[in-house]
C-alpha atoms as a PDB file:
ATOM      1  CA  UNK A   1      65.343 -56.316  17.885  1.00  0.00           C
ATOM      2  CA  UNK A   2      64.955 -54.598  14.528  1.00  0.00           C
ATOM      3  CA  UNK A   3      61.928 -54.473  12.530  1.00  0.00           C
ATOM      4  CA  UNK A   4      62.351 -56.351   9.310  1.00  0.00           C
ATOM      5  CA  UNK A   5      62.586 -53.147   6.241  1.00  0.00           C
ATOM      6  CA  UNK A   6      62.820 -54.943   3.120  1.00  0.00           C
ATOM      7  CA  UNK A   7      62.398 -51.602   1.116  1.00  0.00           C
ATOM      8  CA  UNK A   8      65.172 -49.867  -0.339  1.00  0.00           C
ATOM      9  CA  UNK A   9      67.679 -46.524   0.819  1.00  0.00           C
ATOM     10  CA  UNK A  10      66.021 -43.918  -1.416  1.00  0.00           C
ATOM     11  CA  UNK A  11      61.954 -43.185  -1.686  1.00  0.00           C
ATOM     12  CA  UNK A  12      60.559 -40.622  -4.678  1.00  0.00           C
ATOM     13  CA  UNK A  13      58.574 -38.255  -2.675  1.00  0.00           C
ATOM     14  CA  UNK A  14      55.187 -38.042  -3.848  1.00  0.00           C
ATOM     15  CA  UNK A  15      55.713 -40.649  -6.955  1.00  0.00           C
ATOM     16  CA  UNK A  16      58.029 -37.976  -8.849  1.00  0.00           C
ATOM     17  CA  UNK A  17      59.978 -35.938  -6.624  1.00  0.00           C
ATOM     18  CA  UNK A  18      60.076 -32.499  -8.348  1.00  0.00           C
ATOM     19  CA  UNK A  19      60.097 -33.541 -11.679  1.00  0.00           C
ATOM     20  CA  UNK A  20      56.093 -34.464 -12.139  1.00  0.00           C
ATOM     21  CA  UNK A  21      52.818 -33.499 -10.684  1.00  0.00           C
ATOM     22  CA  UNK A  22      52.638 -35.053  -7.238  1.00  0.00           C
ATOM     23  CA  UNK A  23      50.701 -37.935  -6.344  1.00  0.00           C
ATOM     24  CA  UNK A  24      49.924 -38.980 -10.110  1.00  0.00           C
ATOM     25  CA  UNK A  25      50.245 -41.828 -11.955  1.00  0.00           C
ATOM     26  CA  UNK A  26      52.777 -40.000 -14.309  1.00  0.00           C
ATOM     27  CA  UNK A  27      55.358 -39.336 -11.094  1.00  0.00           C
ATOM     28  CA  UNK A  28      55.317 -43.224 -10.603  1.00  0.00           C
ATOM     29  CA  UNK A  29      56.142 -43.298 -14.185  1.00  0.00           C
ATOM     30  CA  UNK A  30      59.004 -40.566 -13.661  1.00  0.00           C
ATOM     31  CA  UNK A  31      60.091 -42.341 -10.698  1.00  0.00           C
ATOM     32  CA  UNK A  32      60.532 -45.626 -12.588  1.00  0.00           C
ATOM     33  CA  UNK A  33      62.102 -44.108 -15.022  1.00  0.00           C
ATOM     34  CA  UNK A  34      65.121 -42.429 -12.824  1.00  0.00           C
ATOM     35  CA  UNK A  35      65.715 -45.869 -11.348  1.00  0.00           C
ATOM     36  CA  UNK A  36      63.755 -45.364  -8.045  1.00  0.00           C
ATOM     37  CA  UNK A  37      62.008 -48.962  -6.919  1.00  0.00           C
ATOM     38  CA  UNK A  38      59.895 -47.234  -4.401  1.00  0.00           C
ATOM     39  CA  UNK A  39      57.802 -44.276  -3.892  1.00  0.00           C
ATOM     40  CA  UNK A  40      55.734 -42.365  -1.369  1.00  0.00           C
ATOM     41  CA  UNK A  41      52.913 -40.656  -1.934  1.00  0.00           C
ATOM     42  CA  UNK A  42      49.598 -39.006  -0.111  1.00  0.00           C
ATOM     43  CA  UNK A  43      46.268 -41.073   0.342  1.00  0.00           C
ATOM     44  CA  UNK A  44      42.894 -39.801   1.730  1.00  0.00           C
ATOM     45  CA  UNK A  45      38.934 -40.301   1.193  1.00  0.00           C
ATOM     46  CA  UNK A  46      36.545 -38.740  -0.803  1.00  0.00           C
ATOM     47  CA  UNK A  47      33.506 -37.909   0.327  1.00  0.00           C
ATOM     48  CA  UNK A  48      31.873 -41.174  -0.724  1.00  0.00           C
ATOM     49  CA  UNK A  49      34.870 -43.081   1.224  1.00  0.00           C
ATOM     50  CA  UNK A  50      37.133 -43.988  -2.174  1.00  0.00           C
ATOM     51  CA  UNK A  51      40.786 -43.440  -0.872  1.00  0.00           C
ATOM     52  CA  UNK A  52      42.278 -41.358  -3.789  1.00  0.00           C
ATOM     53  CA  UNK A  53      45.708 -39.613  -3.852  1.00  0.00           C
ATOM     54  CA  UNK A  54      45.629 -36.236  -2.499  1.00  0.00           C
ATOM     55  CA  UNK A  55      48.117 -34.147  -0.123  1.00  0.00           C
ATOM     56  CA  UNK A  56      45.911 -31.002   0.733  1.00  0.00           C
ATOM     57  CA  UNK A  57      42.254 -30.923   2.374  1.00  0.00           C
ATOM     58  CA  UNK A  58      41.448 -29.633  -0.636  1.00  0.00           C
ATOM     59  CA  UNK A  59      41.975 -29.846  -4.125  1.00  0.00           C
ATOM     60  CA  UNK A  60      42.768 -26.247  -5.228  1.00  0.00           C
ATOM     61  CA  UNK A  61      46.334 -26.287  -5.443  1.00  0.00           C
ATOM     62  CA  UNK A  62      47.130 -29.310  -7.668  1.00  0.00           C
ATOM     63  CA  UNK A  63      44.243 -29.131  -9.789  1.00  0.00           C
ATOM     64  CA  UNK A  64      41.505 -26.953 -11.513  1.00  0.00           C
ATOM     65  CA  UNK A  65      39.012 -27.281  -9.578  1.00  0.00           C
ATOM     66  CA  UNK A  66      38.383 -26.043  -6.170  1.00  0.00           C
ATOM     67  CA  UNK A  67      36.339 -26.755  -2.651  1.00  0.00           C
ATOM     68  CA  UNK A  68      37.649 -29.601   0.368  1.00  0.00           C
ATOM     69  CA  UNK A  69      37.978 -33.315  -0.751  1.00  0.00           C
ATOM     70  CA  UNK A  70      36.030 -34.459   2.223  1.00  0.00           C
ATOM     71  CA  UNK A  71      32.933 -32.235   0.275  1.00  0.00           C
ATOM     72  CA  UNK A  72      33.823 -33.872  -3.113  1.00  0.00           C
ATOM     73  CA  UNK A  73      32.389 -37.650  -4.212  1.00  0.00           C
ATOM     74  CA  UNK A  74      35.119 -39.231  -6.587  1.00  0.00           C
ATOM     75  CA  UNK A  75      33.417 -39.258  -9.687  1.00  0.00           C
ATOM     76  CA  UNK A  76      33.581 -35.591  -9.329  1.00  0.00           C
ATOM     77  CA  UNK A  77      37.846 -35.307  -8.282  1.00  0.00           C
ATOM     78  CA  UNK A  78      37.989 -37.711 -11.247  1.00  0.00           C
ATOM     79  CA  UNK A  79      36.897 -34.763 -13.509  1.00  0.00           C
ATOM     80  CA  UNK A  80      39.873 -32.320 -12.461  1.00  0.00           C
ATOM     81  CA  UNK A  81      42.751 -31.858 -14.246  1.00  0.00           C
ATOM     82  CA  UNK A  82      45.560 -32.801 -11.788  1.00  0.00           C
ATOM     83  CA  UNK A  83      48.763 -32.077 -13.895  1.00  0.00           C
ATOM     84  CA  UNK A  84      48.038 -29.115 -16.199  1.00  0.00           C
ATOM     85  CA  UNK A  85      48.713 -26.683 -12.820  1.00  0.00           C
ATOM     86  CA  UNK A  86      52.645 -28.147 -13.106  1.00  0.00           C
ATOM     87  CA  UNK A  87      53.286 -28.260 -16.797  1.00  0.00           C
ATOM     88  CA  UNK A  88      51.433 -28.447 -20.115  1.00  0.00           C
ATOM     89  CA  UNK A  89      53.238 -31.811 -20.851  1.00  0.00           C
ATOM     90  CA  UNK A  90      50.590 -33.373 -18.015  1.00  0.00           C
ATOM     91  CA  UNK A  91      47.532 -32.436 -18.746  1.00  0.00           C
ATOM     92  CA  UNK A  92      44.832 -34.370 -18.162  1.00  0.00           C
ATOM     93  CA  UNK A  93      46.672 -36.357 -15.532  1.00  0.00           C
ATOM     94  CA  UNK A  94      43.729 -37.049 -12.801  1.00  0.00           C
ATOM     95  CA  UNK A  95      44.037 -37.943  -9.141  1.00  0.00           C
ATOM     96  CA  UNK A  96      44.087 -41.872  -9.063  1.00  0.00           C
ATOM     97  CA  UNK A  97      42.427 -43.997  -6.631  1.00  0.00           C
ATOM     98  CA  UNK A  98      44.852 -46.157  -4.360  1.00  0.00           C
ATOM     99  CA  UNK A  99      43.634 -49.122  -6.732  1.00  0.00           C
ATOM    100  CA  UNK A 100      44.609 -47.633  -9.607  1.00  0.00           C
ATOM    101  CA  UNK A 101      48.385 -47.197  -8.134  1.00  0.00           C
ATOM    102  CA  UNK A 102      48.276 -50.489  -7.144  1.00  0.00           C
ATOM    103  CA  UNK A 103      48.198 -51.155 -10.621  1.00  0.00           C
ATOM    104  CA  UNK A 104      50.451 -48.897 -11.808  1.00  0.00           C
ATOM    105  CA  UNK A 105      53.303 -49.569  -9.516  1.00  0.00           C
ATOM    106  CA  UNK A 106      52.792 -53.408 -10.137  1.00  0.00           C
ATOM    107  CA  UNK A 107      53.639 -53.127 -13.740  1.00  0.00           C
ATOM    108  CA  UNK A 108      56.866 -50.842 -12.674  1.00  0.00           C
ATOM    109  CA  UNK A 109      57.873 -52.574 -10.357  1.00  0.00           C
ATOM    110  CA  UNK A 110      57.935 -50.337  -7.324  1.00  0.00           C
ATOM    111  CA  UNK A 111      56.890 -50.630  -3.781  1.00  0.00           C
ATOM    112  CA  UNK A 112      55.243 -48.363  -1.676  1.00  0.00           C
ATOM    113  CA  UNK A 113      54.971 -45.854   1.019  1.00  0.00           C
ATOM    114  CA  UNK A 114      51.604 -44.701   1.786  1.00  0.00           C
ATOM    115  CA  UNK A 115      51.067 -41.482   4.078  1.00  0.00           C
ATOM    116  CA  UNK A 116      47.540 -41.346   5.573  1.00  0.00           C
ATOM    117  CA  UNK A 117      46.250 -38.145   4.994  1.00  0.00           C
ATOM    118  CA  UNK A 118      42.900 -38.214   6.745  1.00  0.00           C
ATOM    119  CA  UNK A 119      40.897 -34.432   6.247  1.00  0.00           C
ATOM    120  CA  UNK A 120      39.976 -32.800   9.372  1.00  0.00           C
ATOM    121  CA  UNK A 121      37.988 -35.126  11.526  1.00  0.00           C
ATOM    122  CA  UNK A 122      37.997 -38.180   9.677  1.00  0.00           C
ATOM    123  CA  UNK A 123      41.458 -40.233  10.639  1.00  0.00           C
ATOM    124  CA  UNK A 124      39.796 -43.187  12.025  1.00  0.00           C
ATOM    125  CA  UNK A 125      37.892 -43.897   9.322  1.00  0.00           C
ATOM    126  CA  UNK A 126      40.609 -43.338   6.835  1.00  0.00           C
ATOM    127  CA  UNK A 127      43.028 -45.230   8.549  1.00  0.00           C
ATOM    128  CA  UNK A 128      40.696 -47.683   8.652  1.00  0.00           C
ATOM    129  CA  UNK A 129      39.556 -47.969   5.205  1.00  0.00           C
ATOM    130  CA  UNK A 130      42.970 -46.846   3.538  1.00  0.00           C
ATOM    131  CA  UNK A 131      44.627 -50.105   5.441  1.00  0.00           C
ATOM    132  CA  UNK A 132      42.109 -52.177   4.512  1.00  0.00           C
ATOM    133  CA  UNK A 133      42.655 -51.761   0.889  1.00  0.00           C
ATOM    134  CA  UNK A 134      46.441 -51.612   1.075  1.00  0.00           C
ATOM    135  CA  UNK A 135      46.305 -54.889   2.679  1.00  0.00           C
ATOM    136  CA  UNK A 136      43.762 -56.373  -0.303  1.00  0.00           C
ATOM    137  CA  UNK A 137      45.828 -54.856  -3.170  1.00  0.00           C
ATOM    138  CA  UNK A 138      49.238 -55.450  -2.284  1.00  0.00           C
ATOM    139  CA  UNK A 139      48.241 -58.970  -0.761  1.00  0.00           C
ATOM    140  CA  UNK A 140      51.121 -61.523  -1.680  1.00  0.00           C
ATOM    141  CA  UNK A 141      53.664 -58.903  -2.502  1.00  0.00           C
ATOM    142  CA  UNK A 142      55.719 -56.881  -0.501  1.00  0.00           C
ATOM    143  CA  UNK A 143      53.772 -55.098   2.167  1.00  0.00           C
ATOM    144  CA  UNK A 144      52.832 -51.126   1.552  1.00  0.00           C
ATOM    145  CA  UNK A 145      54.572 -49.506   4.379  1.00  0.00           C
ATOM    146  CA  UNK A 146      51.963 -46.988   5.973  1.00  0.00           C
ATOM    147  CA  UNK A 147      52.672 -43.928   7.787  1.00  0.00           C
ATOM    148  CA  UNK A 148      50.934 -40.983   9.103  1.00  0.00           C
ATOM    149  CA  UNK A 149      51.291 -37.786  11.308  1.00  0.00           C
ATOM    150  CA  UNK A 150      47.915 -38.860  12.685  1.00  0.00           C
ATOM    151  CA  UNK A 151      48.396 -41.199  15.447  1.00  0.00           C
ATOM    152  CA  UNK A 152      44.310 -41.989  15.430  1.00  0.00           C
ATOM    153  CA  UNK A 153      44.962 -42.848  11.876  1.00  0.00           C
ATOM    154  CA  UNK A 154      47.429 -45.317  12.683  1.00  0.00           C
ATOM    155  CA  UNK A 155      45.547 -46.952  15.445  1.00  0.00           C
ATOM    156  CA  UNK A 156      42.984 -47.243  12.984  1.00  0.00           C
ATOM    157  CA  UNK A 157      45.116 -48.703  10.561  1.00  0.00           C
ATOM    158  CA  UNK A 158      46.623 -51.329  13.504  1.00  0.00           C
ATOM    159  CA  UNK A 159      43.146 -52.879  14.079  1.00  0.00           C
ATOM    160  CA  UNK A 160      41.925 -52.952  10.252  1.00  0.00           C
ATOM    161  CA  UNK A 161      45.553 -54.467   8.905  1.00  0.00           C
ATOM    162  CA  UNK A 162      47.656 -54.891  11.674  1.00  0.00           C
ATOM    163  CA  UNK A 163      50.216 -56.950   9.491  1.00  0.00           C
ATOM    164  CA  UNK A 164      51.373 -54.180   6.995  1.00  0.00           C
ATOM    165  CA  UNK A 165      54.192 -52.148   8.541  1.00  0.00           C
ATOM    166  CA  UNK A 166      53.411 -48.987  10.054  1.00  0.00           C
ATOM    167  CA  UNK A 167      55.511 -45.768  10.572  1.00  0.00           C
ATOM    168  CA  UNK A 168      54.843 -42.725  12.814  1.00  0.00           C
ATOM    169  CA  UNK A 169      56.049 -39.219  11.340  1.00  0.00           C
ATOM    170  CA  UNK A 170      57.183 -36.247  13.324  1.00  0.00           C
ATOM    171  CA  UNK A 171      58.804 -33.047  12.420  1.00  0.00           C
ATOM    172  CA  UNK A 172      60.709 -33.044  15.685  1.00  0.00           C
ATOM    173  CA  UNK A 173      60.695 -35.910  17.792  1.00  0.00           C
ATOM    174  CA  UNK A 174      59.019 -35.692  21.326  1.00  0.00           C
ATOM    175  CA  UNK A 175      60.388 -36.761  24.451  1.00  0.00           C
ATOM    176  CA  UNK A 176      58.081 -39.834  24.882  1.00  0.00           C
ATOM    177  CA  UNK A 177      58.115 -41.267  21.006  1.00  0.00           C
ATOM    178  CA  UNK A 178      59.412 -44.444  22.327  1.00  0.00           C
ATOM    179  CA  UNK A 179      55.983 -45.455  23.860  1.00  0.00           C
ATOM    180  CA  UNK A 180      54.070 -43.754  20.830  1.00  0.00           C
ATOM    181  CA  UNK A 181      55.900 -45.932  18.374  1.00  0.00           C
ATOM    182  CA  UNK A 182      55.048 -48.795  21.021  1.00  0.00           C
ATOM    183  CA  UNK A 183      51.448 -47.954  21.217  1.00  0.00           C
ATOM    184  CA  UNK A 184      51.166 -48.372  18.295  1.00  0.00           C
ATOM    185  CA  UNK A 185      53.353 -51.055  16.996  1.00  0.00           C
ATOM    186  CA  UNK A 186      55.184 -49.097  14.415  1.00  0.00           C
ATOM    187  CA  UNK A 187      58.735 -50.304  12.518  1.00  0.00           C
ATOM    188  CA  UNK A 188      59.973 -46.902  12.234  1.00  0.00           C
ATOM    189  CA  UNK A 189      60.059 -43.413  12.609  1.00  0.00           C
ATOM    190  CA  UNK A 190      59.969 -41.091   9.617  1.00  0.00           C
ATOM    191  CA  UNK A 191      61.673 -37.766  10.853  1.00  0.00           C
ATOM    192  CA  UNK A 192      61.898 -34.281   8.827  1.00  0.00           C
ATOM    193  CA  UNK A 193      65.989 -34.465   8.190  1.00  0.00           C
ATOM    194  CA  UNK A 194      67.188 -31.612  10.116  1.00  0.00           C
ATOM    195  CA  UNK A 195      66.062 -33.069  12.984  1.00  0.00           C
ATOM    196  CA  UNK A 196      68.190 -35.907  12.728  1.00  0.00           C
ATOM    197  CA  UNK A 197      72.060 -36.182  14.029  1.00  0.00           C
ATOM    198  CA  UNK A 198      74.349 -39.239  14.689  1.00  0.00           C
ATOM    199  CA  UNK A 199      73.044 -39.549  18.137  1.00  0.00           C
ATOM    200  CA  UNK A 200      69.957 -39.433  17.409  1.00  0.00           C
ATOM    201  CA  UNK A 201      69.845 -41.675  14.857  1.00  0.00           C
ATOM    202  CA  UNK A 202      71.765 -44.425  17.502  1.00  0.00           C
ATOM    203  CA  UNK A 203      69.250 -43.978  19.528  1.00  0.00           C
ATOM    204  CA  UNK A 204      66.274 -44.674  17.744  1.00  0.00           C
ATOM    205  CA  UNK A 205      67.896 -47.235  16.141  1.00  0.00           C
ATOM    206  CA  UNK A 206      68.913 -48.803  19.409  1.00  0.00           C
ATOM    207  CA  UNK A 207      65.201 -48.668  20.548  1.00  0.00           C
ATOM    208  CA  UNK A 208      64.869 -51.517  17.382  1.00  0.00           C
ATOM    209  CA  UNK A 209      63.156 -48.839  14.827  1.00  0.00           C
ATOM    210  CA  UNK A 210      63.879 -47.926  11.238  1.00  0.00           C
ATOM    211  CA  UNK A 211      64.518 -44.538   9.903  1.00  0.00           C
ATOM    212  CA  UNK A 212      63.148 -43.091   6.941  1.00  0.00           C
ATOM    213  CA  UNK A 213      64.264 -39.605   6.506  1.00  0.00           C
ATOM    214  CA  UNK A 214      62.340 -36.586   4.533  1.00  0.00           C
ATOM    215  CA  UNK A 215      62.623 -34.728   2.936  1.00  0.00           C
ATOM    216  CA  UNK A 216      66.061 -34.516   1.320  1.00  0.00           C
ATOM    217  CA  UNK A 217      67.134 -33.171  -1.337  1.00  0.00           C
ATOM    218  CA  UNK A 218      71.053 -32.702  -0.989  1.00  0.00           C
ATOM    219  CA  UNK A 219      73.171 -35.928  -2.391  1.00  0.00           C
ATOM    220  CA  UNK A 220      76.008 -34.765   0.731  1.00  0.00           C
ATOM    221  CA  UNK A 221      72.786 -34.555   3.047  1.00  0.00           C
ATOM    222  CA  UNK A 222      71.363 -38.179   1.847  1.00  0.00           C
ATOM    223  CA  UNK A 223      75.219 -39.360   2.473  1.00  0.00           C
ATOM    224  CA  UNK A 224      76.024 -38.207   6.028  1.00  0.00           C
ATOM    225  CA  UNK A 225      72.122 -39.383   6.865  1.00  0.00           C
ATOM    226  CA  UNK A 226      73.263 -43.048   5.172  1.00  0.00           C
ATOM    227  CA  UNK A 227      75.948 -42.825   7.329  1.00  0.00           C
ATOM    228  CA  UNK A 228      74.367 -42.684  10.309  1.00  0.00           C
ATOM    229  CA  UNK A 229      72.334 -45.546   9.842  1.00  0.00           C
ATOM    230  CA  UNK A 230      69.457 -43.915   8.523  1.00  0.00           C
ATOM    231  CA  UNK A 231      67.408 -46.586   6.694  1.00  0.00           C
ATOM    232  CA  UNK A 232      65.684 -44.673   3.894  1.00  0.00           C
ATOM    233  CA  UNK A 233      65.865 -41.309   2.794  1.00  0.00           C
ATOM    234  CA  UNK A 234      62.497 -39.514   1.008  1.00  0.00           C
ATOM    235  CA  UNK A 235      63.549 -36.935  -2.036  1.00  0.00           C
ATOM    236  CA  UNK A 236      62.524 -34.466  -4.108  1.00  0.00           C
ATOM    237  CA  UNK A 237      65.520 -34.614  -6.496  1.00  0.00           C
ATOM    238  CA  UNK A 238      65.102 -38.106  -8.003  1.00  0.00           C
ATOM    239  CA  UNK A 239      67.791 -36.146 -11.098  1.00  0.00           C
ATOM    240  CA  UNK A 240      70.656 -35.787  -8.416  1.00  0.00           C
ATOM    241  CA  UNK A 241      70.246 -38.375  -5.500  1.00  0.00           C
ATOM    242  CA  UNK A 242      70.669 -41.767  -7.770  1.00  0.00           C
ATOM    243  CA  UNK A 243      69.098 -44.642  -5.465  1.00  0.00           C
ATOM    244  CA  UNK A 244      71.263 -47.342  -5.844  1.00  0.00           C
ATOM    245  CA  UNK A 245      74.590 -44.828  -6.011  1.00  0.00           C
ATOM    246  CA  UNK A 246      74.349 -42.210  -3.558  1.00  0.00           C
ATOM    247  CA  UNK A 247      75.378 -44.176   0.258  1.00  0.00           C
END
């Protein structure tokens, strides 16, 4: 049977797509603002264990400061400048805690997919922690959906909040993701695009998993995937792919 999805067909990647700095608050804002009622974005620990958005393992390439995020307490990745490095117009923008989206997509309105991006040997413990806070702050709303390349993560995740919705991503998709996905009790697969084909995409969907699709940023792409049965589709071009228009 299906997994209940009560999310919608198109995700901004990263809170913004390519139209803000990623995984600040002002993408959620830009998000919002091109229609988009749900976002994904990038969520690891600090070295003092506050789960802060971040893609990287460390902090050099969307900010001015440099050295590994697993080295840095927050009070010091709260000093960077996260949005200066993409355009003038965002300067100042910082790299916000998970509570601080929590806030932030309240008030617009948006739900939420949140990758867990553990640094280099600690996934357990940030799957642990960063599900344990999803589950406080969006507690009586719809669910975060949580997802992660790191299967430890996930596990992690299972025990700590094993009633938020979990996804397992894969670039390609291995011969045995059907007990993976099992294991560990997920409600979908989230698939780089160009893996994906109408087979495919009956198959896993015959196994009783969702499909969120990343990243794509072609409206024909997003259309044909729709087609399919693809469930959700994550994008970069939040200007072309309208959410509510483009299946």
């Amino acid at each position: 049977m299906t997994r209940p999805w009560p999310y919608p067909r198109a995700v901004a990647h990263r809170g913004g797509g390519a139209l803000a700095p990623e995984n600040t608050l002002a993408a959620f804002e830009v998000g919002a603002r091109h229609g988009y009622k749900m976002a994904e974005f990038d969520v690891k620990l600090s070295a003092d264990d506050v789960a802060f958005l971040l893609h990287d393992d460390t902090v050099d390439r969307t900010s001015d400061g440099h050295g590994a995020a697993a080295s840095l307490t927050y009070e010091a990745i709260a000093r960077l400048d996260a949005g200066s490095w993409f355009d003038a117009r965002f300067a100042g923008q910082r790299m916000p805690t998970l509570a601080h989206v929590a806030r932030t997509v309240d008030a617009l309105g948006m739900l939420v997919n949140i990758e867990i991006k553990p640094s280099p040997g600690r996934e357990a413990r940030t799957g642990e922690l960063v599900a344990g806070e999803a589950a406080r702050l969006w507690a009586g709303r719809t669910p975060a959906l949580l997802s992660s390349f790191s299967e430890a993560a996930l596990e992690a995740a299972r025990l700590s909040a094993p009633h938020l919705p979990r996804g397992l991503l894969f670039t390609r998709l291995p011969s045995d993701w059907r007990e993976r996905a099992k294991r560990l009790e997920c409600v979908s697969l989230h698939l780089e695009h160009r893996a994906l084909d109408a087979a495919l995409v009956a198959e896993i969907k015959g196994a009783g998993l969702r499909i969120m699709a990343y990243t794509v940023n072609d409206l024909a792409r997003a259309r044909a995937l729709a087609d399919w049965g693809v469930d959700a589709i994550c994008t970069d071009r939040i200007d072309d792919i309208h959410p509510d228009t483009y299946a």
